[in-house]
PDB file of N, CA and C in Angstrom:
ATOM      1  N   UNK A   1     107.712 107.318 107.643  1.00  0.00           N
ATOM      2  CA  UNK A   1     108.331 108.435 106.990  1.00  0.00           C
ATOM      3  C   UNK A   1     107.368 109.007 105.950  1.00  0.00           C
ATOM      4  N   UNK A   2     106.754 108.305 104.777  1.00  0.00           N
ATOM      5  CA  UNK A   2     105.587 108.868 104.266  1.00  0.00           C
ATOM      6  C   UNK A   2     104.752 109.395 104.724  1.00  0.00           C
ATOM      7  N   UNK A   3     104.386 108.668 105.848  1.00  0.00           N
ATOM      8  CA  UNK A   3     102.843 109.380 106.578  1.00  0.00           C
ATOM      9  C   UNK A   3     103.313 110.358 107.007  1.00  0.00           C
ATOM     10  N   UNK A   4     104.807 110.569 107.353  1.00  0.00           N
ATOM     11  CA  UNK A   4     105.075 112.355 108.065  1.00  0.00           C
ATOM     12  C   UNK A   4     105.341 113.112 106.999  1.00  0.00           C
ATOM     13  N   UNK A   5     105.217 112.570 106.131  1.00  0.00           N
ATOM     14  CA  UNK A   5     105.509 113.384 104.799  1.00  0.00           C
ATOM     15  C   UNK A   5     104.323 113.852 104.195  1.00  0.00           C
ATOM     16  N   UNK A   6     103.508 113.469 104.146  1.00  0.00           N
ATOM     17  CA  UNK A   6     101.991 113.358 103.940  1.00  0.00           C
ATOM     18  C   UNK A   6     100.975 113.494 104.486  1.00  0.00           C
ATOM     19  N   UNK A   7     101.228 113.987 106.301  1.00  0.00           N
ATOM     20  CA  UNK A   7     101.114 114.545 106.727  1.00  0.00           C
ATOM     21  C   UNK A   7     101.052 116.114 106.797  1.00  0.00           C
ATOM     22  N   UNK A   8     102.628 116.222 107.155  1.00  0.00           N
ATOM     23  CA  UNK A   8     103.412 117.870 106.621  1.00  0.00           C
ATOM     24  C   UNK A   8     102.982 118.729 105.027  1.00  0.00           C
ATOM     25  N   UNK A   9     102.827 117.748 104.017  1.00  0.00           N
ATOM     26  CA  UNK A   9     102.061 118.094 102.950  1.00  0.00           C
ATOM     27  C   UNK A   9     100.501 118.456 102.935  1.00  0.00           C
ATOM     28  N   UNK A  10     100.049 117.359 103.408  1.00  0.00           N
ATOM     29  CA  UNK A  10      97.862 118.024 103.387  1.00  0.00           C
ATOM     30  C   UNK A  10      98.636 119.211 104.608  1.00  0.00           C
ATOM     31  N   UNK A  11      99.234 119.477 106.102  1.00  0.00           N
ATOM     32  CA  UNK A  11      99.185 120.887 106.288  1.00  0.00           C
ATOM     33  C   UNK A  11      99.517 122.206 105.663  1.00  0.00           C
ATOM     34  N   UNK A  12     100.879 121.902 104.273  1.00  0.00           N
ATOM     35  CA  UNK A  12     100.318 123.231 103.896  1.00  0.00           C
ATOM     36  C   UNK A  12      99.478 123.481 102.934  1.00  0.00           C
ATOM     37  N   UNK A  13      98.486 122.435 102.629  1.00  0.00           N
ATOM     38  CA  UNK A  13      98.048 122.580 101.630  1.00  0.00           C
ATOM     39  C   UNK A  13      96.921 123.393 102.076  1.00  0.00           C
ATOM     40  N   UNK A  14      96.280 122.458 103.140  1.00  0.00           N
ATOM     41  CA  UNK A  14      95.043 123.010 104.229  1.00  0.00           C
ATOM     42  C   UNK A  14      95.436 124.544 104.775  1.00  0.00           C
ATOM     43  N   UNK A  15      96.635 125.078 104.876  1.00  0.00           N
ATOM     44  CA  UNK A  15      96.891 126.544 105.623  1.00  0.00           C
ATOM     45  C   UNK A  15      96.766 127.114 104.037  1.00  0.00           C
ATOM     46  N   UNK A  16      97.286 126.917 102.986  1.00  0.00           N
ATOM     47  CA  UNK A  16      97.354 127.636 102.094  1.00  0.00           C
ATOM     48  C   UNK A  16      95.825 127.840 101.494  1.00  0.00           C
ATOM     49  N   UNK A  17      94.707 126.911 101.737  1.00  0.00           N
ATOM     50  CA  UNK A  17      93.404 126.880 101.354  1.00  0.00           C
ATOM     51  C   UNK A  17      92.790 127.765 101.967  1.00  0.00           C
ATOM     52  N   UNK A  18      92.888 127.740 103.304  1.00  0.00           N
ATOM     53  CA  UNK A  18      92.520 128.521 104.613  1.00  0.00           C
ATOM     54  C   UNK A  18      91.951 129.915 104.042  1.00  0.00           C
ATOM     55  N   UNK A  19      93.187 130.579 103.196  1.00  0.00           N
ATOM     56  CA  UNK A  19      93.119 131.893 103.167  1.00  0.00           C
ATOM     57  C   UNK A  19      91.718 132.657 101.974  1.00  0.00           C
ATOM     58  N   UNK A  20      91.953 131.412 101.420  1.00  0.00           N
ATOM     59  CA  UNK A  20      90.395 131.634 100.465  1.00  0.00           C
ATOM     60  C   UNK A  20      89.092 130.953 100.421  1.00  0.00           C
ATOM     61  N   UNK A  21      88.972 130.893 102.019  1.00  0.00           N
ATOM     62  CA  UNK A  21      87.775 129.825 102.587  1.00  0.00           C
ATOM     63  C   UNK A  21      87.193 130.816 103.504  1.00  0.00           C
ATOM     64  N   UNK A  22      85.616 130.732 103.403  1.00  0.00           N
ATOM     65  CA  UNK A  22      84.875 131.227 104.578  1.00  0.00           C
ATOM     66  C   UNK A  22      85.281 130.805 106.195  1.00  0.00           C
ATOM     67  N   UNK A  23      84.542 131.558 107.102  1.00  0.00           N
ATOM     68  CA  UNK A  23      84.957 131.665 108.538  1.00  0.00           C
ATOM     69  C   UNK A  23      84.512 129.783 109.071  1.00  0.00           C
ATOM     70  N   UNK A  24      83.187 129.531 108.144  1.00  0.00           N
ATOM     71  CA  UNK A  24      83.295 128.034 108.376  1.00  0.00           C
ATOM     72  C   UNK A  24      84.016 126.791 107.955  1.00  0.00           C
ATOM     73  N   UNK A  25      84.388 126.670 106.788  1.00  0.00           N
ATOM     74  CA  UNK A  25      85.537 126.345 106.540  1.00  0.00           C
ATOM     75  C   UNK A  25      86.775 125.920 106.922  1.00  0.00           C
ATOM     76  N   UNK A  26      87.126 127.130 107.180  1.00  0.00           N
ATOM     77  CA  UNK A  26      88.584 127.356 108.360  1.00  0.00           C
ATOM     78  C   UNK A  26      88.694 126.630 108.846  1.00  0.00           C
ATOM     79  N   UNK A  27      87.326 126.910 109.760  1.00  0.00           N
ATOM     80  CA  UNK A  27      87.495 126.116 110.964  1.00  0.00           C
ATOM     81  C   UNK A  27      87.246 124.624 111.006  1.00  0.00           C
ATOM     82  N   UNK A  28      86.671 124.142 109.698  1.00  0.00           N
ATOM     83  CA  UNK A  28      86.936 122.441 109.137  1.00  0.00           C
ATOM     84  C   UNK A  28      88.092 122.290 109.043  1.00  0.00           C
ATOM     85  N   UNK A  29      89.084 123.397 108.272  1.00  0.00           N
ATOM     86  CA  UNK A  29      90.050 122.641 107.831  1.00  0.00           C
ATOM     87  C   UNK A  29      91.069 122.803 108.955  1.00  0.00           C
ATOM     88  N   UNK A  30      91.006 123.537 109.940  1.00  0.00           N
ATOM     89  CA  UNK A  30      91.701 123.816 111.209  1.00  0.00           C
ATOM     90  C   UNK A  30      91.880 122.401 111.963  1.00  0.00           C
ATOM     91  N   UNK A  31      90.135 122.187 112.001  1.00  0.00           N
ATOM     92  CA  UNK A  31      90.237 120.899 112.676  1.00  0.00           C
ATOM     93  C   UNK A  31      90.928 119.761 112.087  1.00  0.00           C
ATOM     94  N   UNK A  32      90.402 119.410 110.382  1.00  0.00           N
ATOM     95  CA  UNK A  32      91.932 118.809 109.753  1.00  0.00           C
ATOM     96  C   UNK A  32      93.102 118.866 110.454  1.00  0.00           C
ATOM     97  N   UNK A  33      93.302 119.990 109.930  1.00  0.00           N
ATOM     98  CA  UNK A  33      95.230 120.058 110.481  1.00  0.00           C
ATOM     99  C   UNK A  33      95.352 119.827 112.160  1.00  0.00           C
ATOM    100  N   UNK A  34      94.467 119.580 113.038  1.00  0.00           N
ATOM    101  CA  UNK A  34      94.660 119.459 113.783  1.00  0.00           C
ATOM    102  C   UNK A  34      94.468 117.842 114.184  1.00  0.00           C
ATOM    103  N   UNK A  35      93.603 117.627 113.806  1.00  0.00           N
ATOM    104  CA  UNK A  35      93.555 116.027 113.416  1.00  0.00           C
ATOM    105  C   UNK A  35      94.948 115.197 112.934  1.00  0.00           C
ATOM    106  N   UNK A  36      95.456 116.102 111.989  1.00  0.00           N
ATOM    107  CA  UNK A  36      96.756 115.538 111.149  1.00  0.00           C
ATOM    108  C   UNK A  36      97.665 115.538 112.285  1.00  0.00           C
ATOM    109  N   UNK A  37      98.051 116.745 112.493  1.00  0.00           N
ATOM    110  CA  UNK A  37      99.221 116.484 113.453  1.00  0.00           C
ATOM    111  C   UNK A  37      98.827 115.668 115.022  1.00  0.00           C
ATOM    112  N   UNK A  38      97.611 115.458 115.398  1.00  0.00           N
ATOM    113  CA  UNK A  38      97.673 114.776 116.423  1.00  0.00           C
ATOM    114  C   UNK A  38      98.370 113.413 115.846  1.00  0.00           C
ATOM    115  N   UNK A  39      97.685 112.699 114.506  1.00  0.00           N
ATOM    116  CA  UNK A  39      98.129 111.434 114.127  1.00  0.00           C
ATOM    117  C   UNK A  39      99.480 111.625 114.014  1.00  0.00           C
ATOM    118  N   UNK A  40     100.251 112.445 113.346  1.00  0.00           N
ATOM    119  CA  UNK A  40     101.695 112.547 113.360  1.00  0.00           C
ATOM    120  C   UNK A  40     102.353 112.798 114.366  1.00  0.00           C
ATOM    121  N   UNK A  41     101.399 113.138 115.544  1.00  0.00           N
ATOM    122  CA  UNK A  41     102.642 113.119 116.933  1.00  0.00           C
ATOM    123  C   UNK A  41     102.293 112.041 117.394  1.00  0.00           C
ATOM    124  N   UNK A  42     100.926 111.208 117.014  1.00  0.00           N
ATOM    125  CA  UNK A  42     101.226 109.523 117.093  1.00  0.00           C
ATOM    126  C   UNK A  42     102.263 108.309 116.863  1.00  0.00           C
ATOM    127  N   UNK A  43     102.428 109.191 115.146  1.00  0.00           N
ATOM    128  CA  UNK A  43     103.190 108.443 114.589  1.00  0.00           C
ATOM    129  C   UNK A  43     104.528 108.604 114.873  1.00  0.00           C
ATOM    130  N   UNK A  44     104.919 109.636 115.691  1.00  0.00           N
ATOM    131  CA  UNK A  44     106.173 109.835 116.014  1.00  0.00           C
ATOM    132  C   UNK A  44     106.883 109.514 117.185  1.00  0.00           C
ATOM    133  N   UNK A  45     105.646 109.151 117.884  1.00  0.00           N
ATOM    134  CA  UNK A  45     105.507 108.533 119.184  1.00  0.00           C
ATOM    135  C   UNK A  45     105.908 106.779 119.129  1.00  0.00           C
ATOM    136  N   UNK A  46     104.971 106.562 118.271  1.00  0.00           N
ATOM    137  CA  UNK A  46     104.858 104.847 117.705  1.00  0.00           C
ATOM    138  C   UNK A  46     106.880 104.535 117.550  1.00  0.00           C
ATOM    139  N   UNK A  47     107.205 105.477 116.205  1.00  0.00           N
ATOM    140  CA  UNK A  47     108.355 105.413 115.804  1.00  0.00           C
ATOM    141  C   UNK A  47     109.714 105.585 116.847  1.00  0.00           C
ATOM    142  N   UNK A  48     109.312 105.990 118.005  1.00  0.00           N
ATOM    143  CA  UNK A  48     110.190 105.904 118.812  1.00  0.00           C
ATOM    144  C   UNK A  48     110.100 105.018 119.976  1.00  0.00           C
ATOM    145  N   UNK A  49     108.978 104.356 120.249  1.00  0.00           N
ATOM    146  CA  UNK A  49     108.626 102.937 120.452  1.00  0.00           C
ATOM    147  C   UNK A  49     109.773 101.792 119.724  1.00  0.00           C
ATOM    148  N   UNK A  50     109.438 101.990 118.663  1.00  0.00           N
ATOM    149  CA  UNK A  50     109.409 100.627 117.415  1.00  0.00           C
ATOM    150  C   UNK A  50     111.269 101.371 118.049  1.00  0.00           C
ATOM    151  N   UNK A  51     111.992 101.884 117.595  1.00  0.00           N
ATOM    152  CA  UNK A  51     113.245 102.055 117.781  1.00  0.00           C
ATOM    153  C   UNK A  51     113.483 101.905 118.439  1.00  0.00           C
ATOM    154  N   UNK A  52     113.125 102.285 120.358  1.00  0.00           N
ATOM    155  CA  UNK A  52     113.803 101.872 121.481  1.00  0.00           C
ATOM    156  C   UNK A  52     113.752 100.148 121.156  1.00  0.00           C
ATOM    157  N   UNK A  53     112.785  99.611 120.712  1.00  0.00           N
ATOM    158  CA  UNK A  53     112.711  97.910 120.935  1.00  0.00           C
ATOM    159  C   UNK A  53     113.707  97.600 120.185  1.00  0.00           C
ATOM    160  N   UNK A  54     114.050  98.203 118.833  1.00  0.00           N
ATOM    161  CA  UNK A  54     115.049  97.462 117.914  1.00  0.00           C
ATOM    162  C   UNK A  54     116.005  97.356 118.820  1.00  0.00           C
ATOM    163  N   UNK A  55     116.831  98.891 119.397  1.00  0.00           N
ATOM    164  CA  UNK A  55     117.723  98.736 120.163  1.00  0.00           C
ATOM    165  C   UNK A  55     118.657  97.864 121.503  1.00  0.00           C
ATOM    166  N   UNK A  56     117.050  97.412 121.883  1.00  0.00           N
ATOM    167  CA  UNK A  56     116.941  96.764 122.734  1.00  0.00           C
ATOM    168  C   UNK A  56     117.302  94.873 121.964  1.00  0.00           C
ATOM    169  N   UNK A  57     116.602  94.752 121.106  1.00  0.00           N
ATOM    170  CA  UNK A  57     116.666  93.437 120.631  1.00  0.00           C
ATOM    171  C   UNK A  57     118.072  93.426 119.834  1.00  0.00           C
ATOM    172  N   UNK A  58     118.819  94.515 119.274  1.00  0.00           N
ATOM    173  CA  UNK A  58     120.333  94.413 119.150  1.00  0.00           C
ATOM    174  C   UNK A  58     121.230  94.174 120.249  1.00  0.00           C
ATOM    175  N   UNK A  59     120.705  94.309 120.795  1.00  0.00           N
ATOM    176  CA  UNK A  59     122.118  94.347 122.509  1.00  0.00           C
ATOM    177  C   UNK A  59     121.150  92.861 122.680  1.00  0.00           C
ATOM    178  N   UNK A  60     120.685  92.717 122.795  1.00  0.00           N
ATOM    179  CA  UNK A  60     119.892  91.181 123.486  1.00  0.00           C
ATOM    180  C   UNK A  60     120.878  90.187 122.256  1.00  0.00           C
ATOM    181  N   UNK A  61     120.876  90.461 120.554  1.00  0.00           N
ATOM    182  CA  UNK A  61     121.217  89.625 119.907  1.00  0.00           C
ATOM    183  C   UNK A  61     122.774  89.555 119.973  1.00  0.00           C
ATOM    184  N   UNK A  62     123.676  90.729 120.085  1.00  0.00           N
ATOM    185  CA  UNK A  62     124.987  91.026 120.829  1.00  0.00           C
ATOM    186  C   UNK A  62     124.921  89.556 121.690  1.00  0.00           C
ATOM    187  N   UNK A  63     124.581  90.038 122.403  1.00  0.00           N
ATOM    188  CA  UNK A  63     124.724  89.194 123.864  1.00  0.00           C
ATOM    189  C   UNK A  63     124.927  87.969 123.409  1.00  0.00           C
ATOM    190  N   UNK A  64     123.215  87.144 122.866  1.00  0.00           N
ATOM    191  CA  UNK A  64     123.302  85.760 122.624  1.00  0.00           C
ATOM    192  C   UNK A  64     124.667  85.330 121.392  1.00  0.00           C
ATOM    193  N   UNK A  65     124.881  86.231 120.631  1.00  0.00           N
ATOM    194  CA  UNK A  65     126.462  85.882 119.696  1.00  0.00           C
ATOM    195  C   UNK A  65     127.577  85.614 120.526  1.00  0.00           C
ATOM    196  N   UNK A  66     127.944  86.660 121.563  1.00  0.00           N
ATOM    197  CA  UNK A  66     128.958  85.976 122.204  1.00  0.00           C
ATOM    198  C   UNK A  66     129.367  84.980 123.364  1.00  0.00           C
ATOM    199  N   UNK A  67     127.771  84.662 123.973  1.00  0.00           N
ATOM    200  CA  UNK A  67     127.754  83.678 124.374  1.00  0.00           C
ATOM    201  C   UNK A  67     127.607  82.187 123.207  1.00  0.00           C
ATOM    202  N   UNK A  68     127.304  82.162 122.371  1.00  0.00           N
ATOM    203  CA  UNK A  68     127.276  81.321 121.327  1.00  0.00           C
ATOM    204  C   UNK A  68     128.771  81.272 121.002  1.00  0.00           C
ATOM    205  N   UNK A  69     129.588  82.439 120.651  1.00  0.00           N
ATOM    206  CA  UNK A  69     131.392  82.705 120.382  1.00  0.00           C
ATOM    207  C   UNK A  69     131.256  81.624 121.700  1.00  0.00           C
ATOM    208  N   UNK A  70     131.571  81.976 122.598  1.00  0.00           N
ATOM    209  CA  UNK A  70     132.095  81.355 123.784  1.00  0.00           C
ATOM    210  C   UNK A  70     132.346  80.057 124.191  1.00  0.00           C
ATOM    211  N   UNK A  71     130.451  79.546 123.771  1.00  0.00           N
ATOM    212  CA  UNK A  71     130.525  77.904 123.734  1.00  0.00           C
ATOM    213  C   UNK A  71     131.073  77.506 122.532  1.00  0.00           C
ATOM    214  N   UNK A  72     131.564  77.695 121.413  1.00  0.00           N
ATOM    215  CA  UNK A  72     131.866  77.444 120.207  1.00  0.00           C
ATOM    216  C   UNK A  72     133.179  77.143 120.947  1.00  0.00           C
ATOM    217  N   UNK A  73     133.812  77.960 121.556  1.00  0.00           N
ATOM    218  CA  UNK A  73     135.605  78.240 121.710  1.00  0.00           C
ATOM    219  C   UNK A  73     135.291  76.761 122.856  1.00  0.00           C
ATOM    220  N   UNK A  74     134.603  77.120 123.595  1.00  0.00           N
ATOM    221  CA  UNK A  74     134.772  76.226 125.199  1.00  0.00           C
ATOM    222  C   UNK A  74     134.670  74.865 124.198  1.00  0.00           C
ATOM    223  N   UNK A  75     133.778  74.708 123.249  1.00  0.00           N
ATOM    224  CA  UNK A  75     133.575  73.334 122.663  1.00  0.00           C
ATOM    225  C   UNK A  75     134.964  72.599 121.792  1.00  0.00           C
ATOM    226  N   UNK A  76     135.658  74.010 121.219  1.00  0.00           N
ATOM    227  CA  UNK A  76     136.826  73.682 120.333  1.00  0.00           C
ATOM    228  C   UNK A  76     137.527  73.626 121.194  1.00  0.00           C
ATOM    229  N   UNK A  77     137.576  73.560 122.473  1.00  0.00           N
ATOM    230  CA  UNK A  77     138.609  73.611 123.595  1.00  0.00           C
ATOM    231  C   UNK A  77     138.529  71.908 124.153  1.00  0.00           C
ATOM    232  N   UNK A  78     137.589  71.771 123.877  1.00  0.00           N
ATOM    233  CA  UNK A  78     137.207  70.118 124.543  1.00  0.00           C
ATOM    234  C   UNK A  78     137.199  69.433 123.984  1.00  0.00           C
ATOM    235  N   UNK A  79     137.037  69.336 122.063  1.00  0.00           N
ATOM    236  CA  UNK A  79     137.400  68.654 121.329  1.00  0.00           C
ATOM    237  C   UNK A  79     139.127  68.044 121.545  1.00  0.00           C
ATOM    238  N   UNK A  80     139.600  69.207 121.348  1.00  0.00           N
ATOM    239  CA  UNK A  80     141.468  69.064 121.637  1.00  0.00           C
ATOM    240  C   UNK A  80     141.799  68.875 122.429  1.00  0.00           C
ATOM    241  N   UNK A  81     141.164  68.709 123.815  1.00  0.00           N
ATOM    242  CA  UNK A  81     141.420  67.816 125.323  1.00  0.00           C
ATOM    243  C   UNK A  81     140.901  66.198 124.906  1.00  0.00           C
ATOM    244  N   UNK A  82     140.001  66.300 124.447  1.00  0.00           N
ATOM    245  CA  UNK A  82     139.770  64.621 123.917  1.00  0.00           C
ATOM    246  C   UNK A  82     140.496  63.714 122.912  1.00  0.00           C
ATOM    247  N   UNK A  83     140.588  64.804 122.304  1.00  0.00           N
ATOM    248  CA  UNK A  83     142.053  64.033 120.794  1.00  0.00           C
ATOM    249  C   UNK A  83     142.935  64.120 121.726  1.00  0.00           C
ATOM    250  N   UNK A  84     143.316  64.536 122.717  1.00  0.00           N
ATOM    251  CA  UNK A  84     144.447  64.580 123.165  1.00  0.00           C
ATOM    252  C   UNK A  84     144.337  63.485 123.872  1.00  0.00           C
ATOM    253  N   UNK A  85     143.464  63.078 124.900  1.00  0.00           N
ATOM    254  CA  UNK A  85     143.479  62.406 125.988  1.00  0.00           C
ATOM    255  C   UNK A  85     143.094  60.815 124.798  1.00  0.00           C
ATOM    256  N   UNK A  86     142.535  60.773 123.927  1.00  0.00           N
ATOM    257  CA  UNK A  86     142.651  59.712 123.044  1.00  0.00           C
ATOM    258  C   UNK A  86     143.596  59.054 122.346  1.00  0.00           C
ATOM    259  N   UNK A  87     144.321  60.090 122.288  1.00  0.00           N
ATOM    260  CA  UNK A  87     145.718  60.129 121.750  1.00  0.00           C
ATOM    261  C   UNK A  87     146.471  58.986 122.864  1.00  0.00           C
ATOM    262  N   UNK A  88     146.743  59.874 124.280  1.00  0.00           N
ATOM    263  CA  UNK A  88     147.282  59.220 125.252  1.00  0.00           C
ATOM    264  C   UNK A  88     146.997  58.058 125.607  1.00  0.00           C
ATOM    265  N   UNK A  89     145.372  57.596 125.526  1.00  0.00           N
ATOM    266  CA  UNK A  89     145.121  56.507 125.998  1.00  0.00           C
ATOM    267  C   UNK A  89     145.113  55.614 124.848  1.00  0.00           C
ATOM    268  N   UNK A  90     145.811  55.739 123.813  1.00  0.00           N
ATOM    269  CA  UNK A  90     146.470  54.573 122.749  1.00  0.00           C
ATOM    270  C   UNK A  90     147.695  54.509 122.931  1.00  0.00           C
ATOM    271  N   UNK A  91     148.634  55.202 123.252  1.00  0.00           N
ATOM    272  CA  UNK A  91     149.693  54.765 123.208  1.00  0.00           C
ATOM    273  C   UNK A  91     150.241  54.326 124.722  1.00  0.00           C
ATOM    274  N   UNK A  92     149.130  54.358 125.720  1.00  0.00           N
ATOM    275  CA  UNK A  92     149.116  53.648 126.799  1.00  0.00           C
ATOM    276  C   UNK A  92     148.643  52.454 126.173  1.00  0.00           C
ATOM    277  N   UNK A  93     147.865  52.189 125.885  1.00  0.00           N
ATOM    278  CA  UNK A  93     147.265  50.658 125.545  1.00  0.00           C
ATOM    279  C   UNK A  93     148.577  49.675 124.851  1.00  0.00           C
ATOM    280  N   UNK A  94     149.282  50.834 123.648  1.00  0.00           N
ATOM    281  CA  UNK A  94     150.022  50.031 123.071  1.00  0.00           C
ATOM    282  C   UNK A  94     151.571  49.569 124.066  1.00  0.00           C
ATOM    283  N   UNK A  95     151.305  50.489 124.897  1.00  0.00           N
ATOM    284  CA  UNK A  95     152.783  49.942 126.017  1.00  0.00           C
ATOM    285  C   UNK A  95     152.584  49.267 127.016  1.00  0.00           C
ATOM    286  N   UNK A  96     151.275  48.692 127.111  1.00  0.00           N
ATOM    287  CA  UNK A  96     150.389  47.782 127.739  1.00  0.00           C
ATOM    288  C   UNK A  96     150.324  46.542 127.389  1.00  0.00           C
ATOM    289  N   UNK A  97     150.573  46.452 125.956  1.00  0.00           N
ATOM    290  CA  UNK A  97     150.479  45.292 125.578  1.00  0.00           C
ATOM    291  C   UNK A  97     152.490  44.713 125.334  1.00  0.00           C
ATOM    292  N   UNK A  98     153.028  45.990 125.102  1.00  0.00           N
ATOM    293  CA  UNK A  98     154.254  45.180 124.650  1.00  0.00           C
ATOM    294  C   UNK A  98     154.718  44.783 126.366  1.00  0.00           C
ATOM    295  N   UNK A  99     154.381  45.773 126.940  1.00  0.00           N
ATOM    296  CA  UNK A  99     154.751  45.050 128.866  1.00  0.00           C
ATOM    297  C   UNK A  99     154.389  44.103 129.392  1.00  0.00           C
ATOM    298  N   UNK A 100     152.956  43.722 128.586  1.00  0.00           N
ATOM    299  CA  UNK A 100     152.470  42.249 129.330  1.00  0.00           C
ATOM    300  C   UNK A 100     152.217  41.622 128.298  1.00  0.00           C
ATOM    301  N   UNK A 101     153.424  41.036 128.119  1.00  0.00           N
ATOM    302  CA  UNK A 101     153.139  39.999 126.724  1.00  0.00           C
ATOM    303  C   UNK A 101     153.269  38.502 127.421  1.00  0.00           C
ATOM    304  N   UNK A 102     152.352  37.403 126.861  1.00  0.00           N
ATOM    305  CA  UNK A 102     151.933  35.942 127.606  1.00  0.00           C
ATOM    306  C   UNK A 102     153.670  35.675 127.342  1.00  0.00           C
ATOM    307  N   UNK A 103     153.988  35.016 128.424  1.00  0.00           N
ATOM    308  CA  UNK A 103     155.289  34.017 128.165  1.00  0.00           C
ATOM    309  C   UNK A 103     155.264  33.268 127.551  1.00  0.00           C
ATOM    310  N   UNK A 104     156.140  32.430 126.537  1.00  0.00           N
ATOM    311  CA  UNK A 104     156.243  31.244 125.582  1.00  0.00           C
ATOM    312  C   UNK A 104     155.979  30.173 126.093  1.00  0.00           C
ATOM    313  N   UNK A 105     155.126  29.483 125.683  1.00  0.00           N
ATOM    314  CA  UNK A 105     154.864  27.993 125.861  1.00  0.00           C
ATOM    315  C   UNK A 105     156.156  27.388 126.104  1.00  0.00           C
ATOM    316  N   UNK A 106     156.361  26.406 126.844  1.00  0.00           N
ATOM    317  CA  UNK A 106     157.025  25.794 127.136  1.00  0.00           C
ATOM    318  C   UNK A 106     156.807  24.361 126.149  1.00  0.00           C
ATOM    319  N   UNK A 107     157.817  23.912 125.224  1.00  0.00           N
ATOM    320  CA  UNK A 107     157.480  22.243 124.557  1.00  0.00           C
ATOM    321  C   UNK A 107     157.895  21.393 125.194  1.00  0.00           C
ATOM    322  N   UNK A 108     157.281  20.409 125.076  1.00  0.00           N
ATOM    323  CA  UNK A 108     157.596  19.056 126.321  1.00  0.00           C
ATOM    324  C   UNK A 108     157.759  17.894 125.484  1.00  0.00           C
TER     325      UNK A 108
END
């Protein structure tokens, strides 16, 4: 943004010089300004580079968040199938044990 600013500035400075400069001159400072704006249709070029990529690396980082959401949920989903199924398999154990309890010794 500076450099197009600073750019756009040395051109009018260079057109406004123009008018009280010999025929050689001019044509230095012509080539200037022509110099300038080639770099600024560089730089404007560059800048719409650099933006398509951001764009691109936002939808890419989109993406990896809700696949990250997803396994987060699928993971909090499997936690509470395991407390659950842990759950069950204690109070199986404990009706396991009151069902098979050793018979009493017999005293002789």
């Amino acid at each position: 943004m500076k450099r197009m600013a600073f750019a756009a500035a040395t051109a009018v400075v260079v057109i406004g010089l123009l008018s009280g400069c010999g025929a050689k001159e001019r044509e230095e400072l012509r080539n200037q300004v022509a110099t300038l704006e080639q770099q600024l249709s560089q730089a404007n070029s560059t800048l719409a580079t650099r933006e398509s990529e951001v764009a691109q690396l936002q939808s890419h980082v989109q993406s990896i968040q809700a696949e990250r959401d997803e396994a987060v949920s699928q993971a909090e989903r499997l936690k509470g199938e395991l407390d659950s199924a842990k759950s069950e398999l204690t109070k199986l154990k404990a009706k396991a044990k009151t069902a098979v309890k050793p018979a009493p010794k017999k005293s002789k």
